[in-house]
Protein backbone atom coordinates (compact mmCIF):
# COMPACT_ATOMS: atom_id res chain seq x y z
CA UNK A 1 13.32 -7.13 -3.57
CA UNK A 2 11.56 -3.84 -2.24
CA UNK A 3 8.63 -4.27 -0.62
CA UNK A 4 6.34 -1.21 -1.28
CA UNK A 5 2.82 -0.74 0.93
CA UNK A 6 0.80 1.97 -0.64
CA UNK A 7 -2.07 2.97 1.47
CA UNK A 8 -5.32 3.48 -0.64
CA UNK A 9 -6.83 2.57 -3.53
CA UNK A 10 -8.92 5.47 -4.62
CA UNK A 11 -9.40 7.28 -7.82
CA UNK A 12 -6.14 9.76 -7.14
CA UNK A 13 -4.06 5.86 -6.75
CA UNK A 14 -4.54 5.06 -10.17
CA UNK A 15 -1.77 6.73 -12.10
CA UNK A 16 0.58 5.51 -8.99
CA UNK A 17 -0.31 2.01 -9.23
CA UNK A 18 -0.25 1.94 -13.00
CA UNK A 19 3.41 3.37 -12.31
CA UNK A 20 4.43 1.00 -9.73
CA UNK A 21 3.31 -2.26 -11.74
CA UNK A 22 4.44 -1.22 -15.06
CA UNK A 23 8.16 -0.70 -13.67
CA UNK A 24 7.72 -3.78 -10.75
CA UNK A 25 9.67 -6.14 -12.46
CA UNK A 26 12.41 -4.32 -13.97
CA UNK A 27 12.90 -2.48 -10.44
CA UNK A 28 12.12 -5.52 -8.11
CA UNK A 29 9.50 -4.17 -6.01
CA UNK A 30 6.26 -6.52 -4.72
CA UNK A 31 3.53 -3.97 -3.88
CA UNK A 32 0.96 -4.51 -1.73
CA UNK A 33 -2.04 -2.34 -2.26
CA UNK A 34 -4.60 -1.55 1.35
CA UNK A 35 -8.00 -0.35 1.03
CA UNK A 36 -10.96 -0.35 3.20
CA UNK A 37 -12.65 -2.07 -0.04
CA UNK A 38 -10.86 -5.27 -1.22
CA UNK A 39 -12.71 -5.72 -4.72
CA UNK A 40 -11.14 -2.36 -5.40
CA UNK A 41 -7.62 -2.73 -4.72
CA UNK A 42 -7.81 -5.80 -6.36
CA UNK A 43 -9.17 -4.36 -9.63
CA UNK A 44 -6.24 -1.81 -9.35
CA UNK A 45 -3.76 -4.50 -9.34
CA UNK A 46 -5.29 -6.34 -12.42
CA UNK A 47 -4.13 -9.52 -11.13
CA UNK A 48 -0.71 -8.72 -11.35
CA UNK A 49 1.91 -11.19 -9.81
CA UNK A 50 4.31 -8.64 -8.60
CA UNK A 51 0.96 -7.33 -6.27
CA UNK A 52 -1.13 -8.45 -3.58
CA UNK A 53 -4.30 -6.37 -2.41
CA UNK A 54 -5.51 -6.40 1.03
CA UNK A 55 -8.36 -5.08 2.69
CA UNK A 56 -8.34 -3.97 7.07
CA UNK A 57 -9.21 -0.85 8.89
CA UNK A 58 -6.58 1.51 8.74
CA UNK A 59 -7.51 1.78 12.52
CA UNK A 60 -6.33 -1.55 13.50
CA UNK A 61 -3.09 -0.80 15.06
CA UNK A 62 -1.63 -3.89 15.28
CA UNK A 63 -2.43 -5.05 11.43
CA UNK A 64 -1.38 -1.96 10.51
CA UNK A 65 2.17 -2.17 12.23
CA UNK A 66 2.65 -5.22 10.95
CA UNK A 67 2.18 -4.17 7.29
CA UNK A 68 4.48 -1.45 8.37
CA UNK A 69 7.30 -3.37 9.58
CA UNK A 70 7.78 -5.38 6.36
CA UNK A 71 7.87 -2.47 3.93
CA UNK A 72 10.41 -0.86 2.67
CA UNK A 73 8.72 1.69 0.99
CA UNK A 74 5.26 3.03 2.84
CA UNK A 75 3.31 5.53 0.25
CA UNK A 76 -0.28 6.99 2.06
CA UNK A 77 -3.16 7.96 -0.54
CA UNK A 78 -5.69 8.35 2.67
CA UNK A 79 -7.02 11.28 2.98
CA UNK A 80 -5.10 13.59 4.91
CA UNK A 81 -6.14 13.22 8.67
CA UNK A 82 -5.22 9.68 8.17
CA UNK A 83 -1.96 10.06 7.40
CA UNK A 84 -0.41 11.21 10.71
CA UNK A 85 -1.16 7.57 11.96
CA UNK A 86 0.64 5.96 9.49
CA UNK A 87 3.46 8.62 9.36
CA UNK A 88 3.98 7.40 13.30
CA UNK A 89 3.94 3.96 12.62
CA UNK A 90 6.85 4.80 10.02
CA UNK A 91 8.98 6.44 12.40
CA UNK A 92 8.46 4.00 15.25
CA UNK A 93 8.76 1.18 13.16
CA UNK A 94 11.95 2.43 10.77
């Protein structure tokens, strides 16, 4: 199974998330779905069982590694000056 961590839950997510679920069981990927807001990502995810949504600040380091390190697949929908962070976390942790 492919674990895939998409970063942020926003309006520009939808169509990507819609994608991801529709195709998560044929393709064997569990996504987990971040956002600052928790009752969002969780009404992007409809309930699905092949998603979990979580809810931290992007700024905690070490919750942030951690998500990191389990995925194999690490998609960023922050907006931009947010994605450096994660795209070091990638490298370090890949």
């Amino acid at each position: 199974m492919k674990a895939i961590l998409l970063f942020g839950a926003g309006k520009s997510a939808t169509v990507l998330i819609d994608y991801l679920l529709e195709n998560a069981v044929r393709e064997n990927w569990q996504l987990v779905v971040v956002d600052a807001d928790l009752k969002l990502a969780q009404s992007k995810i409809g309930g699905s069982p092949k998603a979990t949504a979580i809810s931290f600040d992007i700024a905690d380091t070490e919750e942030r590694a951690k998500r990191i390190r389990h995925a194999d697949i690490v998609i960023s929908m922050l907006p931009p000056s947010l994605h450096i962070e994660v795209a070091k976390d990638c490298v370090k942790y890949h």
